[in-house]
PDB file of N, CA and C in Angstrom:
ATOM      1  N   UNK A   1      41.160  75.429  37.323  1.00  0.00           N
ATOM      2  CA  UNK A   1      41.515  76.841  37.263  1.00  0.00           C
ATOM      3  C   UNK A   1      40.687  77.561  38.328  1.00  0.00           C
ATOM      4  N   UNK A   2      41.278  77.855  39.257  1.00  0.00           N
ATOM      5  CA  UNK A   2      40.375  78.503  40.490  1.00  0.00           C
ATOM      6  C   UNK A   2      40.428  79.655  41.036  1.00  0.00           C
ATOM      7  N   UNK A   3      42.000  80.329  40.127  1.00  0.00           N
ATOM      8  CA  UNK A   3      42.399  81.960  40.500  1.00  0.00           C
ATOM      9  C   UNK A   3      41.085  83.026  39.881  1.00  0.00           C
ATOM     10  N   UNK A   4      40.236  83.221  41.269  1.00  0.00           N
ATOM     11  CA  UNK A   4      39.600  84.634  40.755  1.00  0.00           C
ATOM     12  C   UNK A   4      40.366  85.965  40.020  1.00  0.00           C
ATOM     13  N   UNK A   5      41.244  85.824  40.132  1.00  0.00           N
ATOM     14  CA  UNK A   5      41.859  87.152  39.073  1.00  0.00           C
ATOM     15  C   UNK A   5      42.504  86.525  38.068  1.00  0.00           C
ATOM     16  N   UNK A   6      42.447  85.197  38.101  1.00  0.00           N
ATOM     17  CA  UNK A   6      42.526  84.711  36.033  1.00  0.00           C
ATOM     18  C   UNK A   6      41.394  84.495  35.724  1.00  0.00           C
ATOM     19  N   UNK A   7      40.629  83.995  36.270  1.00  0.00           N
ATOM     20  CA  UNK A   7      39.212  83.542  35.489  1.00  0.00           C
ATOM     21  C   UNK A   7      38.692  85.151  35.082  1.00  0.00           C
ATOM     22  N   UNK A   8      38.570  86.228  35.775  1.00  0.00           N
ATOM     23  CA  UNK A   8      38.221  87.230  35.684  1.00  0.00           C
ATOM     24  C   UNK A   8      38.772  88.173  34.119  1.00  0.00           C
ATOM     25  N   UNK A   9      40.104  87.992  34.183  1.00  0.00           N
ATOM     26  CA  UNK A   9      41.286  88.507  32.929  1.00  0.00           C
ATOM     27  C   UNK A   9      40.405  87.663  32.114  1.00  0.00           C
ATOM     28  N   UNK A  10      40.255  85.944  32.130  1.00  0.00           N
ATOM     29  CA  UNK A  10      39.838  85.382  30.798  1.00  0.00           C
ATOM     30  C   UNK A  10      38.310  85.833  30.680  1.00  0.00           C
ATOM     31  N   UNK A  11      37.402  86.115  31.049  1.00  0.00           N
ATOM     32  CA  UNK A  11      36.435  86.531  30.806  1.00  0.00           C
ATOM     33  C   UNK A  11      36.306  87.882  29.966  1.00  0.00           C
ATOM     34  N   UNK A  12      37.138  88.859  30.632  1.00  0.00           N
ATOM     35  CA  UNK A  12      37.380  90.053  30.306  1.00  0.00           C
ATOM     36  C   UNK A  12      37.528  90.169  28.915  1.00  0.00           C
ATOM     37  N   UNK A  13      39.114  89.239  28.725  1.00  0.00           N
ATOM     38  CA  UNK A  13      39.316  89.585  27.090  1.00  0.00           C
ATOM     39  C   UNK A  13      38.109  88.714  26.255  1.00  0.00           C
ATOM     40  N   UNK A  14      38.028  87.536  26.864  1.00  0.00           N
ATOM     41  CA  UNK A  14      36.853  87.006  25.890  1.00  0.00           C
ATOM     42  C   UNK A  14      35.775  87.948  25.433  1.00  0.00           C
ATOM     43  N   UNK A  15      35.112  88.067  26.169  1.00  0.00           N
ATOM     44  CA  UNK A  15      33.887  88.982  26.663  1.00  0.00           C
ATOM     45  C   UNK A  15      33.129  88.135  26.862  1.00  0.00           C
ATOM     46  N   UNK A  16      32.771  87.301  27.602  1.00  0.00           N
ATOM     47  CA  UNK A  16      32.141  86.189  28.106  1.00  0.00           C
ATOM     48  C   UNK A  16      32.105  86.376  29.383  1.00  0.00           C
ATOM     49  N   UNK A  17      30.580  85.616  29.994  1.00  0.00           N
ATOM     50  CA  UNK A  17      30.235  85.255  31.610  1.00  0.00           C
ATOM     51  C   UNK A  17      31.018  83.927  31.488  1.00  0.00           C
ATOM     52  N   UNK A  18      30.945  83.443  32.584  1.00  0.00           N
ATOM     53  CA  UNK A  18      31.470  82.202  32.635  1.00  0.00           C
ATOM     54  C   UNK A  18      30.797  81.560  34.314  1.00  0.00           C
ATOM     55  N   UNK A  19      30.715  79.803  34.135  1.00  0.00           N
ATOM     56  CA  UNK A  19      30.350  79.552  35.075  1.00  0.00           C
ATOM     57  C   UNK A  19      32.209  78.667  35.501  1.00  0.00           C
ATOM     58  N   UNK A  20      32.126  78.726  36.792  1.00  0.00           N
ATOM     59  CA  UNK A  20      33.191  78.437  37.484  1.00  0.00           C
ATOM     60  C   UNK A  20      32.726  76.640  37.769  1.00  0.00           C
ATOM     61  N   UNK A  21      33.363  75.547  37.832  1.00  0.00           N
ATOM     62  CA  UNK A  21      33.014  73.734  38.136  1.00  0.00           C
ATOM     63  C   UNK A  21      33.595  73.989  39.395  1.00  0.00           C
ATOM     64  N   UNK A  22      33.144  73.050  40.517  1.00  0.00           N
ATOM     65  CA  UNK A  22      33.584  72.975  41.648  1.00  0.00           C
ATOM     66  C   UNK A  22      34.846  72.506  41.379  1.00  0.00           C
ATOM     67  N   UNK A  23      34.598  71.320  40.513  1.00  0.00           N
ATOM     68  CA  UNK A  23      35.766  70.913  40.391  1.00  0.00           C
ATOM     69  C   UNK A  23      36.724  70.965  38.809  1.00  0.00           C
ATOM     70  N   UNK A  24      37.069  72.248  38.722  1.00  0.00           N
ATOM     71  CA  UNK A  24      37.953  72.852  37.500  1.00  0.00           C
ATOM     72  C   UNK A  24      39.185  72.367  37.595  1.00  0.00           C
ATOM     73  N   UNK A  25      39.115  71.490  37.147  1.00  0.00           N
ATOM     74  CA  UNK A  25      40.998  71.297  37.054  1.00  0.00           C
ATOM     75  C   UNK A  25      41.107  70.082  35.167  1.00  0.00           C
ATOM     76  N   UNK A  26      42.453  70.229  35.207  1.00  0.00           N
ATOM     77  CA  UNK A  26      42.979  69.801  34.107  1.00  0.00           C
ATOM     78  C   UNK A  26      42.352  68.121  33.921  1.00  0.00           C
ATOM     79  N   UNK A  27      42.925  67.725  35.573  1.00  0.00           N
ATOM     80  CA  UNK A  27      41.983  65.946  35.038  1.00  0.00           C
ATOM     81  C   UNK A  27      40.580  65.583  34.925  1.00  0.00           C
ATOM     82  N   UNK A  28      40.272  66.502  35.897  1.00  0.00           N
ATOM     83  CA  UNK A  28      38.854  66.226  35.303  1.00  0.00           C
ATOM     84  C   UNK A  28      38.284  66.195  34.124  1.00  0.00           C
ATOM     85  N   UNK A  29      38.378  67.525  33.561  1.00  0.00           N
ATOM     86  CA  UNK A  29      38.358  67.436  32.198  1.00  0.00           C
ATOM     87  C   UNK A  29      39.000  66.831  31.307  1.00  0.00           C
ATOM     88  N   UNK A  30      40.164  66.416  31.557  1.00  0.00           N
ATOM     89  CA  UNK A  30      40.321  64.995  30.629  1.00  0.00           C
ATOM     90  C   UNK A  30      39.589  63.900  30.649  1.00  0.00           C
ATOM     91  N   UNK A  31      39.089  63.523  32.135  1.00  0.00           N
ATOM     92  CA  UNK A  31      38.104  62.469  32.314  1.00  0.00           C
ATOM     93  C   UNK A  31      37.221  62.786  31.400  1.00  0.00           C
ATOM     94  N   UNK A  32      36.249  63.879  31.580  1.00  0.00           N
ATOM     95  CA  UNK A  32      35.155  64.131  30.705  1.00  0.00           C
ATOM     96  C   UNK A  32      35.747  63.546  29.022  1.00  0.00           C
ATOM     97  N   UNK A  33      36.176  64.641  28.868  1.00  0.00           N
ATOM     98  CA  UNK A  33      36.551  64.076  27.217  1.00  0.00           C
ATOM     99  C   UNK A  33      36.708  62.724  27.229  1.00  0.00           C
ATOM    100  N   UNK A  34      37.788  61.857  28.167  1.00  0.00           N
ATOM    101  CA  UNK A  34      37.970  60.402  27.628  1.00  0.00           C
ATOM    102  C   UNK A  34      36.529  59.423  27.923  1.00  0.00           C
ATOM    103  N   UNK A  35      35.701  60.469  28.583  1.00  0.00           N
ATOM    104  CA  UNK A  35      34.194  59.793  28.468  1.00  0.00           C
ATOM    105  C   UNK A  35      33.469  59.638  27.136  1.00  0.00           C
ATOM    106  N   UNK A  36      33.840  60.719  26.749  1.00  0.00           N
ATOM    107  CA  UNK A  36      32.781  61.339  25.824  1.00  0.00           C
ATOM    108  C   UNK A  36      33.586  59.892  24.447  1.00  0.00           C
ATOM    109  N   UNK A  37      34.782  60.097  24.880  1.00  0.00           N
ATOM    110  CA  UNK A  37      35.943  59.902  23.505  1.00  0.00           C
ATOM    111  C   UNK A  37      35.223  58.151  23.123  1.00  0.00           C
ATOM    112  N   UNK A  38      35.323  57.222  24.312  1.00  0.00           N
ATOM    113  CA  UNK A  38      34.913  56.052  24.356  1.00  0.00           C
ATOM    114  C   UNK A  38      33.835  55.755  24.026  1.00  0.00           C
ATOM    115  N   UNK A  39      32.532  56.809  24.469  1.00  0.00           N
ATOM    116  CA  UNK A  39      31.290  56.572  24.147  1.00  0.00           C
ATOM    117  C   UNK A  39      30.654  56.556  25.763  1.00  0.00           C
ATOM    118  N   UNK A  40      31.035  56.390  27.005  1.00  0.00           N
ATOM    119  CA  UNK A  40      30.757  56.066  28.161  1.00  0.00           C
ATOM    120  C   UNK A  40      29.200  57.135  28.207  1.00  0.00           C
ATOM    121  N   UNK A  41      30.021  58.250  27.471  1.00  0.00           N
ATOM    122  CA  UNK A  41      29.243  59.761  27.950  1.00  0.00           C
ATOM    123  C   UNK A  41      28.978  60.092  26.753  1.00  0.00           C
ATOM    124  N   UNK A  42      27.509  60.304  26.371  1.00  0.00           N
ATOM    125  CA  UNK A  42      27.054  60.615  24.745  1.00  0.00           C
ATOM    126  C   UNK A  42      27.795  62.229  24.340  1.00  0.00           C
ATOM    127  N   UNK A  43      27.296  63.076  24.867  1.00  0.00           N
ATOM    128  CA  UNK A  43      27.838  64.132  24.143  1.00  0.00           C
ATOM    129  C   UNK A  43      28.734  64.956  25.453  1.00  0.00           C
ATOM    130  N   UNK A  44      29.434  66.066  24.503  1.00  0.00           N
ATOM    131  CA  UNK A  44      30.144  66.349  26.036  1.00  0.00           C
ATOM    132  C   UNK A  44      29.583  67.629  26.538  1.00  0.00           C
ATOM    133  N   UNK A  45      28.570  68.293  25.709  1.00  0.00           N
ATOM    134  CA  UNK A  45      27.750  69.512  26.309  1.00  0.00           C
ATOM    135  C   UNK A  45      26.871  68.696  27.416  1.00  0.00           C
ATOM    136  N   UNK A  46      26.229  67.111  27.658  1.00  0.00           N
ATOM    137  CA  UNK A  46      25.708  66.648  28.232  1.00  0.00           C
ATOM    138  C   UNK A  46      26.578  66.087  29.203  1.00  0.00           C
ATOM    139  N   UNK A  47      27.783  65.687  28.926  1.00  0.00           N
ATOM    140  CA  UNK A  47      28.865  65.006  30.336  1.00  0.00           C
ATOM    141  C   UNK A  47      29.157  66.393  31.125  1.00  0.00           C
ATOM    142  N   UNK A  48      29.176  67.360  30.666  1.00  0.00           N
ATOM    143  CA  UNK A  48      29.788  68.278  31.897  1.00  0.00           C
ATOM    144  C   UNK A  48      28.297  69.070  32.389  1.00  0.00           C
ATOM    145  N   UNK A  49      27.327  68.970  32.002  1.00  0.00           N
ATOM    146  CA  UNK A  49      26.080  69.141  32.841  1.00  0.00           C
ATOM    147  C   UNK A  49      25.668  68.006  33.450  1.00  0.00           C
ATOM    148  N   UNK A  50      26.071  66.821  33.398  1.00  0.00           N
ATOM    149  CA  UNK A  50      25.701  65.490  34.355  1.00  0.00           C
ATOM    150  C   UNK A  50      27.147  65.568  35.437  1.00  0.00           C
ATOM    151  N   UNK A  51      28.383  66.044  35.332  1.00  0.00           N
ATOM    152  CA  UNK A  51      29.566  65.516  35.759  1.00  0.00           C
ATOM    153  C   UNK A  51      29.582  66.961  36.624  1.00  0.00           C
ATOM    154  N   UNK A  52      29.363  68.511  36.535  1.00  0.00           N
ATOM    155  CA  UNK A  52      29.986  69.317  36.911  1.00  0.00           C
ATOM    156  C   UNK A  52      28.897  70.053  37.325  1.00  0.00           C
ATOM    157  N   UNK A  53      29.338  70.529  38.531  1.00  0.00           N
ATOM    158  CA  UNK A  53      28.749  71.485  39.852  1.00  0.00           C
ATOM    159  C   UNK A  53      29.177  73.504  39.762  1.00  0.00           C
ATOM    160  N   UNK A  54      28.450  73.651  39.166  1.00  0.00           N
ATOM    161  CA  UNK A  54      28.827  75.603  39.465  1.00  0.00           C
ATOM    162  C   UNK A  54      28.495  75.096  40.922  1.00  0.00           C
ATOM    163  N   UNK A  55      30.573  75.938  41.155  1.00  0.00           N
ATOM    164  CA  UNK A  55      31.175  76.903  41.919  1.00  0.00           C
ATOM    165  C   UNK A  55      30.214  78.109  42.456  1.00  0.00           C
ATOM    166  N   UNK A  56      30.489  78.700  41.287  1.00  0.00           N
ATOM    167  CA  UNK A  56      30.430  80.058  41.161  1.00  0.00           C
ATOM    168  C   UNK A  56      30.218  81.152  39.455  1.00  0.00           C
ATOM    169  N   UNK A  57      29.910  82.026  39.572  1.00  0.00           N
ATOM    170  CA  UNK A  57      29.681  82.796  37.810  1.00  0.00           C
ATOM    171  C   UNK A  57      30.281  84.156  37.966  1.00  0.00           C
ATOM    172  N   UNK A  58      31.167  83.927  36.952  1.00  0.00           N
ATOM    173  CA  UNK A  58      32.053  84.838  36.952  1.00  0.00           C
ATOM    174  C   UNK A  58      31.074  86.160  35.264  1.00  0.00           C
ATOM    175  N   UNK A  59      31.488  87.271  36.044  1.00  0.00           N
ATOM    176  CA  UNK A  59      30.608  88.271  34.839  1.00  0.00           C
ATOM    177  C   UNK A  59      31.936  88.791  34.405  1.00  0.00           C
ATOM    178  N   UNK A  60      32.041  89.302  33.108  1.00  0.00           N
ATOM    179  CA  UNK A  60      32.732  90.053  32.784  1.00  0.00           C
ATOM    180  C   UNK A  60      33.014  91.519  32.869  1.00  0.00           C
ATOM    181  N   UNK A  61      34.123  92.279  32.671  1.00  0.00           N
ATOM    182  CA  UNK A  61      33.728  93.460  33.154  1.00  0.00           C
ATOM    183  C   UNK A  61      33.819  94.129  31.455  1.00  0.00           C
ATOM    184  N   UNK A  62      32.808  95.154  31.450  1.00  0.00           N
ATOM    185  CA  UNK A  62      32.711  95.586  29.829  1.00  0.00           C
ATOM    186  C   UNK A  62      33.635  96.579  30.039  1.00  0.00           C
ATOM    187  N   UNK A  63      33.885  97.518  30.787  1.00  0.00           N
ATOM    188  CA  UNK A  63      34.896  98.413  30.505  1.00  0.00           C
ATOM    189  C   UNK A  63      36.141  97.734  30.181  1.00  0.00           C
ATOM    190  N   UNK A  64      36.421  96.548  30.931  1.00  0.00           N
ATOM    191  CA  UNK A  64      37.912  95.895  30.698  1.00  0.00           C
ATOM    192  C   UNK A  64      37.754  95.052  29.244  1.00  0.00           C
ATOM    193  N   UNK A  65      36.897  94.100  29.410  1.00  0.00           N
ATOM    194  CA  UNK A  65      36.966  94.173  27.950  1.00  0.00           C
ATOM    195  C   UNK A  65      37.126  94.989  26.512  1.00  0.00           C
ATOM    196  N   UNK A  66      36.761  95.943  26.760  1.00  0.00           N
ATOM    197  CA  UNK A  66      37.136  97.329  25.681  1.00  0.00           C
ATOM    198  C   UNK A  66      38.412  98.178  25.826  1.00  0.00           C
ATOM    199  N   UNK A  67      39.221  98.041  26.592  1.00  0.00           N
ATOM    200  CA  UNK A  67      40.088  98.035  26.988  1.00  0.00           C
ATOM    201  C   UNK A  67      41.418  97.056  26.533  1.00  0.00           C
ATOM    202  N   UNK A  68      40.853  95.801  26.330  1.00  0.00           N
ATOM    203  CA  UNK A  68      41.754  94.523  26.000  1.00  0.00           C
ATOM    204  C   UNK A  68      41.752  94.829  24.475  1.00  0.00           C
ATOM    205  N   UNK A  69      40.167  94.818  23.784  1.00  0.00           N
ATOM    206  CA  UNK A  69      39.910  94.477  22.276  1.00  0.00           C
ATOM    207  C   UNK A  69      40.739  95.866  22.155  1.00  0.00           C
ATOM    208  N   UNK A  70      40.852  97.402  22.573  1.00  0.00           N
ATOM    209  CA  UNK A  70      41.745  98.400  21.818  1.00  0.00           C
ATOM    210  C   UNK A  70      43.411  97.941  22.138  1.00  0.00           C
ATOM    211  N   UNK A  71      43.280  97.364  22.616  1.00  0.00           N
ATOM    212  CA  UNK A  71      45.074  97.030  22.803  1.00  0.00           C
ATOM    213  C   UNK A  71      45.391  95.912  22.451  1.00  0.00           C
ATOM    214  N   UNK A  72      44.417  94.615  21.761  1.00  0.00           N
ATOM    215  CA  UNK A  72      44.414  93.821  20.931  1.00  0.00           C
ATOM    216  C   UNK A  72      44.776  94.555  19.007  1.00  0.00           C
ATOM    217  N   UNK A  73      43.623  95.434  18.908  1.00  0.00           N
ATOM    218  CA  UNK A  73      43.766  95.855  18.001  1.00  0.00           C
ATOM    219  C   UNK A  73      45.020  96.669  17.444  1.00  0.00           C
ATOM    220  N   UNK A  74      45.726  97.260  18.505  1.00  0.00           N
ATOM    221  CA  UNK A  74      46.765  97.967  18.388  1.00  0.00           C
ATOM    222  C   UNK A  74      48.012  96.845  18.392  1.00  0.00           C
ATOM    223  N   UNK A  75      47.865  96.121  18.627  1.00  0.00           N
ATOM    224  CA  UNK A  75      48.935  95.345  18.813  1.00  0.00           C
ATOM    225  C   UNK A  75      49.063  94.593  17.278  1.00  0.00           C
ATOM    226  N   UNK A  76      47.368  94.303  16.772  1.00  0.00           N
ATOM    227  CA  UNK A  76      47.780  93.420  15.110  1.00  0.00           C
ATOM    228  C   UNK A  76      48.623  94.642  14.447  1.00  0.00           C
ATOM    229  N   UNK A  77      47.402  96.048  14.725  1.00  0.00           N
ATOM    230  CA  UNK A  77      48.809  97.347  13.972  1.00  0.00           C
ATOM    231  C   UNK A  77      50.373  97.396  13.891  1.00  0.00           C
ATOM    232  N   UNK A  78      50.586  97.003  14.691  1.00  0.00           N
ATOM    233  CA  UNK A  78      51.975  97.206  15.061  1.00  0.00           C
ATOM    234  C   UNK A  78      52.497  95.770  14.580  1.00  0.00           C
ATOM    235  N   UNK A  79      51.954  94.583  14.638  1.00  0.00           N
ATOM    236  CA  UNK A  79      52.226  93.242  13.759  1.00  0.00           C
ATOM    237  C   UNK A  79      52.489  93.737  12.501  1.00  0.00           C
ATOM    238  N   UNK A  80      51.291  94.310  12.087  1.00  0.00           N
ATOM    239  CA  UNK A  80      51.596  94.188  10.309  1.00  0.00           C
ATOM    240  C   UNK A  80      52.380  95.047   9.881  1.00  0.00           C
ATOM    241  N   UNK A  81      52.868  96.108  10.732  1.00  0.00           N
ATOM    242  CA  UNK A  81      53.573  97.198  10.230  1.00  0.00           C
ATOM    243  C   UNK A  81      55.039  96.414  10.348  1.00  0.00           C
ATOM    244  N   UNK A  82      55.307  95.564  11.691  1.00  0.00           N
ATOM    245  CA  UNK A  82      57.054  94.916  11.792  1.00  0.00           C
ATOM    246  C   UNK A  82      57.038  93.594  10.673  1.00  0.00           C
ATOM    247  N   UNK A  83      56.023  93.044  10.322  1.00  0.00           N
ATOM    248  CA  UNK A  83      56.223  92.303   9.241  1.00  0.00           C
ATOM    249  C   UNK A  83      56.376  92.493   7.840  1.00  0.00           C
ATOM    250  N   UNK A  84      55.703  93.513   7.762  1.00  0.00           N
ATOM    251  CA  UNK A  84      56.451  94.709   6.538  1.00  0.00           C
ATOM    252  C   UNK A  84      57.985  94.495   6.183  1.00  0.00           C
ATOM    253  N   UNK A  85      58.463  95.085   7.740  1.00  0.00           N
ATOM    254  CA  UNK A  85      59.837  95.321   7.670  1.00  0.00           C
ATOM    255  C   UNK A  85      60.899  93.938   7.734  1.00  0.00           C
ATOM    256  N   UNK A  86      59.702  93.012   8.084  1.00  0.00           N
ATOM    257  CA  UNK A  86      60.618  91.973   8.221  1.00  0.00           C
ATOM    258  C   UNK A  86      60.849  91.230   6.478  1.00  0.00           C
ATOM    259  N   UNK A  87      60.309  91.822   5.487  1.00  0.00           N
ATOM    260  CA  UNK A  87      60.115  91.017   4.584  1.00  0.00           C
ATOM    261  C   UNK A  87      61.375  91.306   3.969  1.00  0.00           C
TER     262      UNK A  87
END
C-alpha cells in the first residue's frame, strides 16, 4: 500500500500514526504470516521488525479525524433509524 493519500485517509479515520514498510505490499505480508504460521519466525510483532524497513511515518491529521468519527457517528444515526423502518 504506497498511495500517500490512502495511507493518510487510513490513519485519519483510525486515529493512528503509522509507519509506512519499504516494502508494503500484499505478498510480503503473506510471507510474514506464512513465517510466523510454520514456526520459521517466532512471533509476528518480531518477524516484521526483523523482515521490514520504515519507508516513511505517516501522522494523522486530528482535525480530519474528528471530522470522520462525526460523520461515522451520524451515519450509525441514520442506520438505526432505517432499520427501524425496515422491521
Amino acid at each position: 500500500m504506497k498511495s500517500k493519500c490512502w495511507l493518510s485517509i487510513v490513519a485519519d479515520v483510525l486515529g493512528m500514526d503509522g509507519k509506512v514498510s519499504a516494502n508494503a505490499d500484499a505478498a510480503f505480508g503473506a510471507s510474514i504470516l506464512a513465517g510466523v504460521g510454520v514456526g520459521v519466525l517466532d512471533k509476528l510483532e518480531d518477524a516484521i521488525c526483523l523482515c521490514s524497513n520504515t519507508e516513511r511515518f505517516i501522522e494523522y491529521n486530528r482535525e480530519n479525524h474528528k471530522i470522520y468519527s462525526d460523520l461515522f457517528y451520524k451515519y450509525k444515526r441514520i442506520k438505526r433509524i432505517c432499520d427501524k423502518y425496515k422491521q
